[in-house]
N, C-alpha and C. Protein backbone atom coordinates (compact mmCIF):
# COMPACT_ATOMS: atom_id res chain seq x y z
N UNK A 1 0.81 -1.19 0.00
CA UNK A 1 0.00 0.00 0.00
C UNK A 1 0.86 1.26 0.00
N UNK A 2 2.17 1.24 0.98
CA UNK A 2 2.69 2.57 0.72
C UNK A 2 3.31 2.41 -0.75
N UNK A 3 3.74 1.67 -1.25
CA UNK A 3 4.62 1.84 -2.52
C UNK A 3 3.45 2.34 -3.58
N UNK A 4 2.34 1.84 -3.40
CA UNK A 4 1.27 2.60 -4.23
C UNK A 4 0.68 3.76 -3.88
N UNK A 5 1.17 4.59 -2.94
CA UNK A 5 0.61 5.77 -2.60
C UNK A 5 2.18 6.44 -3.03
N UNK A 6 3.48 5.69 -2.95
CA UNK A 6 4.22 6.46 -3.24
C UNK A 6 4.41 6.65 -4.55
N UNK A 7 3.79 5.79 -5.60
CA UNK A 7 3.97 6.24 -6.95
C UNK A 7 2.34 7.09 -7.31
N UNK A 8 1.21 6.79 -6.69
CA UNK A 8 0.59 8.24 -7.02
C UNK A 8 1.13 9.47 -6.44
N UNK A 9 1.59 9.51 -5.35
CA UNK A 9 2.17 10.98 -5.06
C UNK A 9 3.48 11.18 -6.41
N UNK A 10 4.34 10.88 -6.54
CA UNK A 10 5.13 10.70 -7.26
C UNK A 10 4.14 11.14 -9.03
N UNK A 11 3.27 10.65 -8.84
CA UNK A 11 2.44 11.13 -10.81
C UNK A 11 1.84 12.65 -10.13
N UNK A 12 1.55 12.70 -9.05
CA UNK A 12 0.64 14.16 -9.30
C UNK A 12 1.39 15.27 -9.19
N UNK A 13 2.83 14.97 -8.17
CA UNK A 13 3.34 15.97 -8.28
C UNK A 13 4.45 16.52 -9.55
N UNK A 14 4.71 15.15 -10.24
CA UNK A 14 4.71 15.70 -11.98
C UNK A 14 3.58 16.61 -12.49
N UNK A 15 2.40 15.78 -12.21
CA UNK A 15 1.70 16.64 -13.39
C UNK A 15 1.18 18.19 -13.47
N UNK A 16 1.05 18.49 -11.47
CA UNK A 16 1.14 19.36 -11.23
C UNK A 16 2.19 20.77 -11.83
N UNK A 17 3.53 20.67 -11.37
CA UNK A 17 4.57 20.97 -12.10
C UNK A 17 3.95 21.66 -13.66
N UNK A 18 3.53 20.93 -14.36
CA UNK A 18 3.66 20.96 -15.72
C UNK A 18 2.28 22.41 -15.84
N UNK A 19 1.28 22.29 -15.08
CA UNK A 19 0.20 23.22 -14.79
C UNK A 19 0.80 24.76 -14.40
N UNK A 20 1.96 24.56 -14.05
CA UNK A 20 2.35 26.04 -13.26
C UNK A 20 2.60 26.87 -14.89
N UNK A 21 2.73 28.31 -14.05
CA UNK A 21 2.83 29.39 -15.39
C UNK A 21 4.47 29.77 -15.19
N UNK A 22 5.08 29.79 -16.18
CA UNK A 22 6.11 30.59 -16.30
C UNK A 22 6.28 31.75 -16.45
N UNK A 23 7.15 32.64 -15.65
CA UNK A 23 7.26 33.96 -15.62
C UNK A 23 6.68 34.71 -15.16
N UNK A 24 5.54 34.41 -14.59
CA UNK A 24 4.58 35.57 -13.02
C UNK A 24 3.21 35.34 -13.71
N UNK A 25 2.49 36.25 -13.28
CA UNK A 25 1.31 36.49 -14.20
C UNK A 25 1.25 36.85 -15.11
N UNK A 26 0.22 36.97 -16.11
CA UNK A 26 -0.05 37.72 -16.93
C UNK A 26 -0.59 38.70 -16.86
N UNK A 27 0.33 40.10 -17.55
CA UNK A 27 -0.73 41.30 -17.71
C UNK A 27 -1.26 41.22 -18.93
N UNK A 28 -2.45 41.92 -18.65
CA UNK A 28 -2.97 42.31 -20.21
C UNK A 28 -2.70 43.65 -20.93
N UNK A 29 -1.87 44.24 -20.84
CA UNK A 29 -1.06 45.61 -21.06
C UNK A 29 -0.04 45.33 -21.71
N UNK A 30 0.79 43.91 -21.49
CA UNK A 30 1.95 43.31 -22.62
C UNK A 30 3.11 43.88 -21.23
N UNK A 31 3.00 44.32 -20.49
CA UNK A 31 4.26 44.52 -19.61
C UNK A 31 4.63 45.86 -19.62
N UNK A 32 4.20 46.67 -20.76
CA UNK A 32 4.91 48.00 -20.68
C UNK A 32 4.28 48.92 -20.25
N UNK A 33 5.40 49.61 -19.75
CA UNK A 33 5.48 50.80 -18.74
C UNK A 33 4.52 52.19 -19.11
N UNK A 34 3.63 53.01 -19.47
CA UNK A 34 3.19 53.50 -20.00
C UNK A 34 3.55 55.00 -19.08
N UNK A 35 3.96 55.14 -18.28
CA UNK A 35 4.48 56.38 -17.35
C UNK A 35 5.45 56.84 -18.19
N UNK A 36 5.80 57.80 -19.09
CA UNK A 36 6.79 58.70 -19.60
C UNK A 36 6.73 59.46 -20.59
N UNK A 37 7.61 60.32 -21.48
CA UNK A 37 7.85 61.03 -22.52
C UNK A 37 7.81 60.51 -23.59
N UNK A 38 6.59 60.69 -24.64
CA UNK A 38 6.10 60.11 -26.18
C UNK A 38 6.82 61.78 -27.03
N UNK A 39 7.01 60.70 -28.04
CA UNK A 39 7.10 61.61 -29.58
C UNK A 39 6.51 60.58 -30.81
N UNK A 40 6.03 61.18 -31.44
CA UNK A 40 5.51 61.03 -32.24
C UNK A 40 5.33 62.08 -34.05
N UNK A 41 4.91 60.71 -35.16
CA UNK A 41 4.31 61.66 -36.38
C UNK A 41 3.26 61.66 -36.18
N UNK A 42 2.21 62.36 -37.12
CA UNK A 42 0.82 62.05 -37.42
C UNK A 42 0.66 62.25 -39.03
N UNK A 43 0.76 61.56 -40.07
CA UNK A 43 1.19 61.38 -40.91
C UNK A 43 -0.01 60.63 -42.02
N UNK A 44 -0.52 61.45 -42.83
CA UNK A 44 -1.70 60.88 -43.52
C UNK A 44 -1.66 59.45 -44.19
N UNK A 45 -2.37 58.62 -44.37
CA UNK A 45 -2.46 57.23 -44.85
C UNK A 45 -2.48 56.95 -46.40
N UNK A 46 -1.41 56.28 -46.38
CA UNK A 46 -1.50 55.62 -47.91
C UNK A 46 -3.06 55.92 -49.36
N UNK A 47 -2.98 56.62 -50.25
CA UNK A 47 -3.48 56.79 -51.09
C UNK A 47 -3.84 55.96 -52.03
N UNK A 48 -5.18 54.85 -52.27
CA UNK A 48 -5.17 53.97 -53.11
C UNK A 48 -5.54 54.85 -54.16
N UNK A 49 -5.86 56.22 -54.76
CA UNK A 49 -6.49 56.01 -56.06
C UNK A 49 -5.50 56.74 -56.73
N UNK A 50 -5.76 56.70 -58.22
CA UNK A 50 -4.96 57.02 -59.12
C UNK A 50 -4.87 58.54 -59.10
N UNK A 51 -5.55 59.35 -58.86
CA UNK A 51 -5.32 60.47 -58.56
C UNK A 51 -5.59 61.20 -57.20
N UNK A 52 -3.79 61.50 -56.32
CA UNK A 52 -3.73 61.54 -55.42
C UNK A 52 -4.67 62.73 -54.79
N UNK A 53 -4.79 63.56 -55.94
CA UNK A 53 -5.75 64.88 -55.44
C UNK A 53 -7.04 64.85 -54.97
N UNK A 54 -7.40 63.28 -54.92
CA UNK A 54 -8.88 63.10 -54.48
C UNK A 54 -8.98 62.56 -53.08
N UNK A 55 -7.94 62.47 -52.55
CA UNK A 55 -7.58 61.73 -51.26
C UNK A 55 -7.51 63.06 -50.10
N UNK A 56 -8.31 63.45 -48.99
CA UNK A 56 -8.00 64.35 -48.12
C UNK A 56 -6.29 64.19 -47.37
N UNK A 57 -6.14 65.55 -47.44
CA UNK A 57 -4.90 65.40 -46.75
C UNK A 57 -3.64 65.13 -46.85
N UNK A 58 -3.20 65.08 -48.57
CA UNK A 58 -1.79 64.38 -48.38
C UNK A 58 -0.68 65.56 -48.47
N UNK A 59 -0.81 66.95 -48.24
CA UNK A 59 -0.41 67.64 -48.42
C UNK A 59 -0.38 68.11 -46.53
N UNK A 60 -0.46 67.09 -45.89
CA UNK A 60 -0.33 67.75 -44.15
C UNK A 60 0.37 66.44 -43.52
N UNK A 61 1.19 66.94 -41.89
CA UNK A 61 1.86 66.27 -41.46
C UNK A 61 1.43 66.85 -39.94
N UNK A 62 1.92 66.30 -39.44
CA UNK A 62 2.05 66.35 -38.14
C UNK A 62 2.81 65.79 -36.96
N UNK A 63 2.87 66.39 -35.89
CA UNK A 63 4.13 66.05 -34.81
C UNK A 63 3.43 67.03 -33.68
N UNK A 64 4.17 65.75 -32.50
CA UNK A 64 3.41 66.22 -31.17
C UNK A 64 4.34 65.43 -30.12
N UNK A 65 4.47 65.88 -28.95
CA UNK A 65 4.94 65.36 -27.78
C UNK A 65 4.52 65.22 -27.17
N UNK A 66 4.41 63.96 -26.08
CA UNK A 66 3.17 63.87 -24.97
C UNK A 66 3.90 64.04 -23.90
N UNK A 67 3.57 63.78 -22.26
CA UNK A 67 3.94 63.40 -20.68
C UNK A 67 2.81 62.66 -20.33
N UNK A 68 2.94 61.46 -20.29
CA UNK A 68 1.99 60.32 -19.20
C UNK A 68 2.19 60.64 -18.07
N UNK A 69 1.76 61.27 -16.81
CA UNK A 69 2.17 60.97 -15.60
C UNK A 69 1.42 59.72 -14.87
N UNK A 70 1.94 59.34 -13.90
CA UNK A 70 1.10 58.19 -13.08
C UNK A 70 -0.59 58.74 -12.62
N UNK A 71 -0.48 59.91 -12.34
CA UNK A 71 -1.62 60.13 -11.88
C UNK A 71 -2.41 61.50 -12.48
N UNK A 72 -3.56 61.20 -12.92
CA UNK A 72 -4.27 62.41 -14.33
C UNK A 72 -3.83 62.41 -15.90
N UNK A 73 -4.65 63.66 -16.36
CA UNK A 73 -4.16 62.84 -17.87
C UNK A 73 -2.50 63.91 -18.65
N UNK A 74 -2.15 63.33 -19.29
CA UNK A 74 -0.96 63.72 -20.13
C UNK A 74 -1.08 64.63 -20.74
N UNK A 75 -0.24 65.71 -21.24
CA UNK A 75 0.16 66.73 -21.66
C UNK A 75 0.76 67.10 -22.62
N UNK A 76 0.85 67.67 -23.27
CA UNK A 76 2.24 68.22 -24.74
C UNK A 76 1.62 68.87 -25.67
N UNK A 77 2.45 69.09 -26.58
CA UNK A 77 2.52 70.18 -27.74
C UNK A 77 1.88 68.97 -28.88
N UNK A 78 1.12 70.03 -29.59
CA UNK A 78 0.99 69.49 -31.23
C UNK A 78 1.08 70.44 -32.12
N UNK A 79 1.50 70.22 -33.46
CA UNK A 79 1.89 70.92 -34.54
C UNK A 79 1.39 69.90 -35.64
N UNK A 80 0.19 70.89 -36.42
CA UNK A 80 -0.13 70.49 -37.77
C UNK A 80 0.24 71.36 -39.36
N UNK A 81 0.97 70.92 -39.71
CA UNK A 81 1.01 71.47 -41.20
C UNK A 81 0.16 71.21 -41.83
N UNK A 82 -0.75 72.09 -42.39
CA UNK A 82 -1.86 71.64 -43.93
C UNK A 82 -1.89 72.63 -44.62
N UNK A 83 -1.86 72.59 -45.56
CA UNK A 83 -2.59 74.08 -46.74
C UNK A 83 -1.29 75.21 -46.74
N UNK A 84 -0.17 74.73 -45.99
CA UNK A 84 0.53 76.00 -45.81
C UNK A 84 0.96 76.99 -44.72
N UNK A 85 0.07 76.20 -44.27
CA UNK A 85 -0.04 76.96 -42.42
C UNK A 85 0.34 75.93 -41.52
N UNK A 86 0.85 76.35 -40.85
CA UNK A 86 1.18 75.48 -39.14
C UNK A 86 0.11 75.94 -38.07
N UNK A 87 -0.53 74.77 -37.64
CA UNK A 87 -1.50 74.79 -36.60
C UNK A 87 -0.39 74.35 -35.53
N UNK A 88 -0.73 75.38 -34.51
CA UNK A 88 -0.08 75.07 -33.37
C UNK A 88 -0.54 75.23 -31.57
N UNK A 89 -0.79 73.77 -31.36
CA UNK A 89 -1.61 73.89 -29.98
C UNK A 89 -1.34 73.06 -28.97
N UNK A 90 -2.28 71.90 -28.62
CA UNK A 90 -1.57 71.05 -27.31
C UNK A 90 -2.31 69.49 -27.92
N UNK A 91 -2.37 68.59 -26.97
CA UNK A 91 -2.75 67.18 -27.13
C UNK A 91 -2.66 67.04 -25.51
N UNK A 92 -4.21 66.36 -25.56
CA UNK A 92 -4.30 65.94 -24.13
C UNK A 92 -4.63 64.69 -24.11
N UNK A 93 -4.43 63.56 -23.06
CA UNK A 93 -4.53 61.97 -23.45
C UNK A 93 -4.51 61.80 -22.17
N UNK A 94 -5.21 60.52 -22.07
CA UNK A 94 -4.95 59.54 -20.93
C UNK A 94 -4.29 57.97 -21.82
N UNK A 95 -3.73 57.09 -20.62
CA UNK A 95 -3.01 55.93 -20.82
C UNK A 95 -3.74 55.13 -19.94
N UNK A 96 -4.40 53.31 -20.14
CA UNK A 96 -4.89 52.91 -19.23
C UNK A 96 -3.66 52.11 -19.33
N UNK A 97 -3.31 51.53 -18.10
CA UNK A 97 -1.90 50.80 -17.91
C UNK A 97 -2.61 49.45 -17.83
N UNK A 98 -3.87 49.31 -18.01
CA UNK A 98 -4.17 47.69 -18.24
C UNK A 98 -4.35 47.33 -19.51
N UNK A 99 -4.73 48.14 -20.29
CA UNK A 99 -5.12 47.18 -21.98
C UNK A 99 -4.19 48.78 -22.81
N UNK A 100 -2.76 49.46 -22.26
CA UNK A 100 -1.80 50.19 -22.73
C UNK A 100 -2.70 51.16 -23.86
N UNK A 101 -4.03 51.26 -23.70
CA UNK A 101 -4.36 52.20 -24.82
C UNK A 101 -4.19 53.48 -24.65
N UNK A 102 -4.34 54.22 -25.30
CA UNK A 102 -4.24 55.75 -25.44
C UNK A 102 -4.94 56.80 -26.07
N UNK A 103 -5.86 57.38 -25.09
CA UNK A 103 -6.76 58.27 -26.03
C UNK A 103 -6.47 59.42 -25.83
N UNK A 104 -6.91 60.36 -26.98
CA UNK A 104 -6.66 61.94 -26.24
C UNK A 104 -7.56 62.82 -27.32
N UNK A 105 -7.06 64.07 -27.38
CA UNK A 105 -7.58 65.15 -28.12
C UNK A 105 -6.29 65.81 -28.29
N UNK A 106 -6.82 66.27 -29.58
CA UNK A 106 -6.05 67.81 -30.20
C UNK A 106 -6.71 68.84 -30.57
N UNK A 107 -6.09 70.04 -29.73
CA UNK A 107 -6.80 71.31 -30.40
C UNK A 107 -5.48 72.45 -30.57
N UNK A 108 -5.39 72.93 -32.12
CA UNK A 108 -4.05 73.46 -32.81
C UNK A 108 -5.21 74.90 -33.34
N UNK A 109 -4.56 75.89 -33.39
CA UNK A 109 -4.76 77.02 -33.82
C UNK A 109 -4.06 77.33 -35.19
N UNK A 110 -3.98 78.26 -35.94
CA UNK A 110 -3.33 79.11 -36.75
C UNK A 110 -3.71 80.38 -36.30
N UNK A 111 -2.78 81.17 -36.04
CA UNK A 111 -3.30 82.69 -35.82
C UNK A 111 -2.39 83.80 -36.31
N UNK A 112 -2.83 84.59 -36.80
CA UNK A 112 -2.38 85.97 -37.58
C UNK A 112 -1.76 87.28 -36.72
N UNK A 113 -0.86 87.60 -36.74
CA UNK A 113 -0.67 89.15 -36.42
C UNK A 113 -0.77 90.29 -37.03
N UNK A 114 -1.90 90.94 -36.91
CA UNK A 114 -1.69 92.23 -37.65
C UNK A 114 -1.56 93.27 -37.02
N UNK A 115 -1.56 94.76 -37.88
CA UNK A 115 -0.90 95.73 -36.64
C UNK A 115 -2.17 96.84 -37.23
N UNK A 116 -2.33 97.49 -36.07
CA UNK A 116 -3.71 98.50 -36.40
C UNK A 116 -3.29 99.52 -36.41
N UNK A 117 -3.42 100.27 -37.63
CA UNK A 117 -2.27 101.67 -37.70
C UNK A 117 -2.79 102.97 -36.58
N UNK A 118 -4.32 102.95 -36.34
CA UNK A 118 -4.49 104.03 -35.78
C UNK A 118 -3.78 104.26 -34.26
N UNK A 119 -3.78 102.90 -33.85
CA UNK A 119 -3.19 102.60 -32.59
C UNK A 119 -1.96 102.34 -32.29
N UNK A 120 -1.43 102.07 -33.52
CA UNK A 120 -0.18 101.55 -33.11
C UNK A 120 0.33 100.04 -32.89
N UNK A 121 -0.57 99.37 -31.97
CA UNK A 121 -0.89 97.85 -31.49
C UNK A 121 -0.88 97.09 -32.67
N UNK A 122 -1.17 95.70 -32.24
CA UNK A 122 -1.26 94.43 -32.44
C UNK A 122 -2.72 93.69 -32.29
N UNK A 123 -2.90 93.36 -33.36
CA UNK A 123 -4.31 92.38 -33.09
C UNK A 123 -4.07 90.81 -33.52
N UNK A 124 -4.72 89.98 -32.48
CA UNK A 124 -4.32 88.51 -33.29
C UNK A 124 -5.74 88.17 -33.81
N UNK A 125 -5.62 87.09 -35.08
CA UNK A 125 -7.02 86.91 -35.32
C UNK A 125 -6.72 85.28 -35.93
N UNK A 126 -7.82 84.52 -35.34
CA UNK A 126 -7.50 82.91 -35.63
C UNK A 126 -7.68 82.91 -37.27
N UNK A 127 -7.20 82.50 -37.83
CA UNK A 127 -7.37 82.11 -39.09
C UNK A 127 -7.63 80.91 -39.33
N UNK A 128 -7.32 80.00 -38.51
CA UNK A 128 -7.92 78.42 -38.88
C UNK A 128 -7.74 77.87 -37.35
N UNK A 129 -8.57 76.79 -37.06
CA UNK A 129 -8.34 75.76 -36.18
C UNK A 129 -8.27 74.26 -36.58
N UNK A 130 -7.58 73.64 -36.19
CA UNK A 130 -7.72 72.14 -36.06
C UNK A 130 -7.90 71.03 -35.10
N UNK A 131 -8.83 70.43 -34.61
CA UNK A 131 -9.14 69.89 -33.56
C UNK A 131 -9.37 68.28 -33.92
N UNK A 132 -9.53 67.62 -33.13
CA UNK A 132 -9.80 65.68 -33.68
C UNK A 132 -8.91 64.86 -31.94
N UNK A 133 -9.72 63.82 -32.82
CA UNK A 133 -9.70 62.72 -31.26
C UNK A 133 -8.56 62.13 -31.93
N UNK A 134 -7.84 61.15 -31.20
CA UNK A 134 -6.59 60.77 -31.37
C UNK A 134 -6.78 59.52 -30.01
N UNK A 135 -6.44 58.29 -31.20
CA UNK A 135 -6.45 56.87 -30.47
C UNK A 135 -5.45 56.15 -30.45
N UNK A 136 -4.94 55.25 -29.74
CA UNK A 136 -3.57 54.57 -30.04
C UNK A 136 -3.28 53.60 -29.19
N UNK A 137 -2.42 52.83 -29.38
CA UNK A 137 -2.07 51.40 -28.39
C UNK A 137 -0.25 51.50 -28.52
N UNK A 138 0.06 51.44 -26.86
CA UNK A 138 1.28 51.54 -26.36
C UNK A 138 2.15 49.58 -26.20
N UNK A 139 2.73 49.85 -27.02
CA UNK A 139 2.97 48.25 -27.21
C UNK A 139 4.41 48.45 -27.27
N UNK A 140 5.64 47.01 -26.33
CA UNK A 140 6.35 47.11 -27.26
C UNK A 140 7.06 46.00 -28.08
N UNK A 141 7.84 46.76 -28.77
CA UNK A 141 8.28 46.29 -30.53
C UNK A 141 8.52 44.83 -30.56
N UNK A 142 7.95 43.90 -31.14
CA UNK A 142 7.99 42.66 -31.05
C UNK A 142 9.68 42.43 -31.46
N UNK A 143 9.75 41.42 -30.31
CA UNK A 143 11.41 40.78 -30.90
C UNK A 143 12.75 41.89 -29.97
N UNK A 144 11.97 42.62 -30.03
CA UNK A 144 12.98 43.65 -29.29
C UNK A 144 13.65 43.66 -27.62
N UNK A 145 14.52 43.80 -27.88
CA UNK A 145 14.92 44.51 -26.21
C UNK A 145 13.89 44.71 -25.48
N UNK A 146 14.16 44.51 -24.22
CA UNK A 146 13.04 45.67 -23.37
C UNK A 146 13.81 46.88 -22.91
N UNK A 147 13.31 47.73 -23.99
CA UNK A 147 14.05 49.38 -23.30
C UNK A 147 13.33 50.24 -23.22
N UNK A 148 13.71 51.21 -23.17
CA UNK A 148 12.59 52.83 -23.49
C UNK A 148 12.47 53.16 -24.67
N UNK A 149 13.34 52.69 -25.97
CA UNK A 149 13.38 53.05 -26.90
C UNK A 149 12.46 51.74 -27.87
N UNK A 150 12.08 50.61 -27.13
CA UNK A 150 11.66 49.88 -28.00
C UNK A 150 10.44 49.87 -27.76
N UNK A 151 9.61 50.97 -26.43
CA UNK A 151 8.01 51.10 -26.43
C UNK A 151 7.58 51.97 -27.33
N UNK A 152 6.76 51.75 -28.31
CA UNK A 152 6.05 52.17 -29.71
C UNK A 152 4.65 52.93 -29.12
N UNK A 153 4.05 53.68 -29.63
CA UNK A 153 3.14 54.20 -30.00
C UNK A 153 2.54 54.03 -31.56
N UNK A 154 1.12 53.36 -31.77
CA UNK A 154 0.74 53.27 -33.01
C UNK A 154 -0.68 53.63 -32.89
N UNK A 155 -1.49 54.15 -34.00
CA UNK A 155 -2.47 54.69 -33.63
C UNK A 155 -3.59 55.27 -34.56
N UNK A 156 -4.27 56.25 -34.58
CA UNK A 156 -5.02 56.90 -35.78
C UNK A 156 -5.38 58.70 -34.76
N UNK A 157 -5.92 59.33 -36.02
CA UNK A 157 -6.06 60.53 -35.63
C UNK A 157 -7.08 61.27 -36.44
N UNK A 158 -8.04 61.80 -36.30
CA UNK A 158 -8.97 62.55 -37.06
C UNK A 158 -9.03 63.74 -36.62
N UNK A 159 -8.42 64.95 -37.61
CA UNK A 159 -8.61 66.24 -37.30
C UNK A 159 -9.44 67.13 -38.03
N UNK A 160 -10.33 67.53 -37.67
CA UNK A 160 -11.34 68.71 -38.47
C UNK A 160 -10.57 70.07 -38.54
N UNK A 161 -10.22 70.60 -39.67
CA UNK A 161 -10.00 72.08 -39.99
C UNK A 161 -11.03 72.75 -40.01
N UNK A 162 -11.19 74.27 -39.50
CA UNK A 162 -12.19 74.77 -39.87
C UNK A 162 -11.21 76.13 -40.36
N UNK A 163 -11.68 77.15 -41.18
CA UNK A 163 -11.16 77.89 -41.92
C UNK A 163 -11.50 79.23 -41.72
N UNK A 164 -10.83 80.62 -40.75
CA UNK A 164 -11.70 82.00 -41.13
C UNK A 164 -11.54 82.60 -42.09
N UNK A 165 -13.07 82.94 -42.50
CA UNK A 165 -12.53 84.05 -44.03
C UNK A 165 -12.08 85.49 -44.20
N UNK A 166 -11.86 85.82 -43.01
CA UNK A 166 -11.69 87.35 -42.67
C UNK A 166 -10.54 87.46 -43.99
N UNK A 167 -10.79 88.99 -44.17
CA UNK A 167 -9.71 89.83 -45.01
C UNK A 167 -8.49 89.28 -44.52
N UNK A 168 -8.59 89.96 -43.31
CA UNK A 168 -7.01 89.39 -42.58
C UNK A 168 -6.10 88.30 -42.82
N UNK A 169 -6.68 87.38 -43.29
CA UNK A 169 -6.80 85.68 -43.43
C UNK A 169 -6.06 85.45 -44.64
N UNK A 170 -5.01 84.64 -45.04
CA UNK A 170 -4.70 84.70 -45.99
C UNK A 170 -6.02 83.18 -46.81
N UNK A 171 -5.45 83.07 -47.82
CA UNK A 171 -6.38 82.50 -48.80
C UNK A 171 -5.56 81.34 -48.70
N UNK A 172 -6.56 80.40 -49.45
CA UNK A 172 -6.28 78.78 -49.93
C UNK A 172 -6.44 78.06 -48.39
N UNK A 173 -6.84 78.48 -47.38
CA UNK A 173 -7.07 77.33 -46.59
C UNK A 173 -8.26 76.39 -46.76
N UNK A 174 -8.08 74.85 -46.19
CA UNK A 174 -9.41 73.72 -46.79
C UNK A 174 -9.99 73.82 -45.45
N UNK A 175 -11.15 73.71 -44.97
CA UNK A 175 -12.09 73.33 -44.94
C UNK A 175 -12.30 71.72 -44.76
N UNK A 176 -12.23 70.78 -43.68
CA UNK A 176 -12.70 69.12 -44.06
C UNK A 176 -12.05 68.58 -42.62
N UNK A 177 -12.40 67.44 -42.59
CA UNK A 177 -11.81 66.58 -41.63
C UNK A 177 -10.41 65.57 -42.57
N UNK A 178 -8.92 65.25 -41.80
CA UNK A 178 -8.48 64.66 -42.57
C UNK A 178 -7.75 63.65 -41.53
N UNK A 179 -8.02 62.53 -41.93
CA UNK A 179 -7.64 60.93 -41.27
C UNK A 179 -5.78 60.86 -41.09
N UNK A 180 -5.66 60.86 -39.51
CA UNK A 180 -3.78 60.49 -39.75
C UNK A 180 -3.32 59.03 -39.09
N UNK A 181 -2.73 58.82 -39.60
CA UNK A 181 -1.84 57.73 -39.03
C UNK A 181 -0.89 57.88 -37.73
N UNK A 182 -0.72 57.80 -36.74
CA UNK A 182 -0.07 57.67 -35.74
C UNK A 182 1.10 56.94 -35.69
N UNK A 183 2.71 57.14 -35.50
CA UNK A 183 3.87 56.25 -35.83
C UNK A 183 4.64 57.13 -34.53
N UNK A 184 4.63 56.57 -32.93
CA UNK A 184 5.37 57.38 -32.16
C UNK A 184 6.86 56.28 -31.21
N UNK A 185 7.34 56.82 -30.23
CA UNK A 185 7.97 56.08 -29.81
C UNK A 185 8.21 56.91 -28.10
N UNK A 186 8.44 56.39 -27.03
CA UNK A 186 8.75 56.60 -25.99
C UNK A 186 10.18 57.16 -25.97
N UNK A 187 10.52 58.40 -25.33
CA UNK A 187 11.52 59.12 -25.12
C UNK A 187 11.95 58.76 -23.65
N UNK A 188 11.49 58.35 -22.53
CA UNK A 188 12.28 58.83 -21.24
C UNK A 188 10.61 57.63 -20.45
N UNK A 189 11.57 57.31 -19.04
CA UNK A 189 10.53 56.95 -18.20
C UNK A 189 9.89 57.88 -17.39
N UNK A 190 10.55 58.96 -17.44
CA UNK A 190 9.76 60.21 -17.04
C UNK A 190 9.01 61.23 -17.04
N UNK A 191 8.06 61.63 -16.47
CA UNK A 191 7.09 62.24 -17.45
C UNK A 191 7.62 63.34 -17.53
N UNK A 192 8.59 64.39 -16.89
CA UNK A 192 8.98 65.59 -16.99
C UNK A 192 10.18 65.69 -18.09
């Protein structure tokens, strides 16, 4: 009887063994750190038709810097080129550190200086805005190191232009919403 209790103890605590997980738990975030300094493009999407002029947007770019901190939402600059003009404003986002996504907003200005002769002064006057939600997943780079440089940012971006027509204003600005591509990368574990 003991030699048969010693070869079932002997099978379960094999098979047991074989049940355990390697390497801790699992997160569902992929492991990475989402607390720090993003850069990023925003960069319009591939053009299927034969004439590129029918496609919104391929004439704009964009670039922005974020700060994740641990606690509230993130911060930084954005800059849109379209039509000729640089929109220039902020990007605000949160990071959930369980499923590494990333949402935020952008709101970018263009604004004018002119000078009012009777006075002497300065008047500013918006000439365009650009605003849009901005989505993305903090992953990192398959195959890679684990560093700061190998956590990615990938994503999408929809920004609405709107256009003033004042005199002041120079001409040829569009008018439309235009779809971007998101291609960023982590700068620092810090948010400052």
């Amino acid at each position: 009887m003991k030699i048969l209790l010693a070869v079932l103890l002997c099978f379960v605590l094999t098979t047991s063994e074989s049940f355990a997980l390697k390497g801790g738990p699992v997160y569902p975030g992929g492991g990475a750190n989402i607390i720090g300094r993003y850069a990023g493009v925003l960069r319009p999407p591939f053009c299927p038709l034969a004439d590129p002029m029918n496609c919104p947007g391929l004439n704009s770019l964009g670039l922005f810097t974020l700060s994740l901190p641990q606690i509230g939402l993130g911060t930084g600059a954005a800059f849109i080129f379209a039509s000729g003009r640089t929109l220039s404003g902020t990007i605000t986002a949160s990071g959930d550190p369980n499923t590494a996504a990333l949402s935020g907003v952008i709101d970018t200005s263009f604004i004018v200086t002119t000078s009012v002769s009777s006075t002497g002064g300065f008047t500013q006057i918006t000439c365009a805005t650009g605003a849009g939600r901005v989505t993305g997943k903090i992953a990192t780079k398959p195959g890679a190191f684990p560093s700061v440089s190998s956590i990615l940012v990938k994503g999408t971006a929809s920004v609405t232009t709107a256009c003033n027509t004042s005199s002041s204003c120079p001409t040829g600005c569009v008018n439309g919403n235009t779809p971007y591509q998101i291609e960023g990368f982590k700068q620092s574990n810090s948010p400052q």
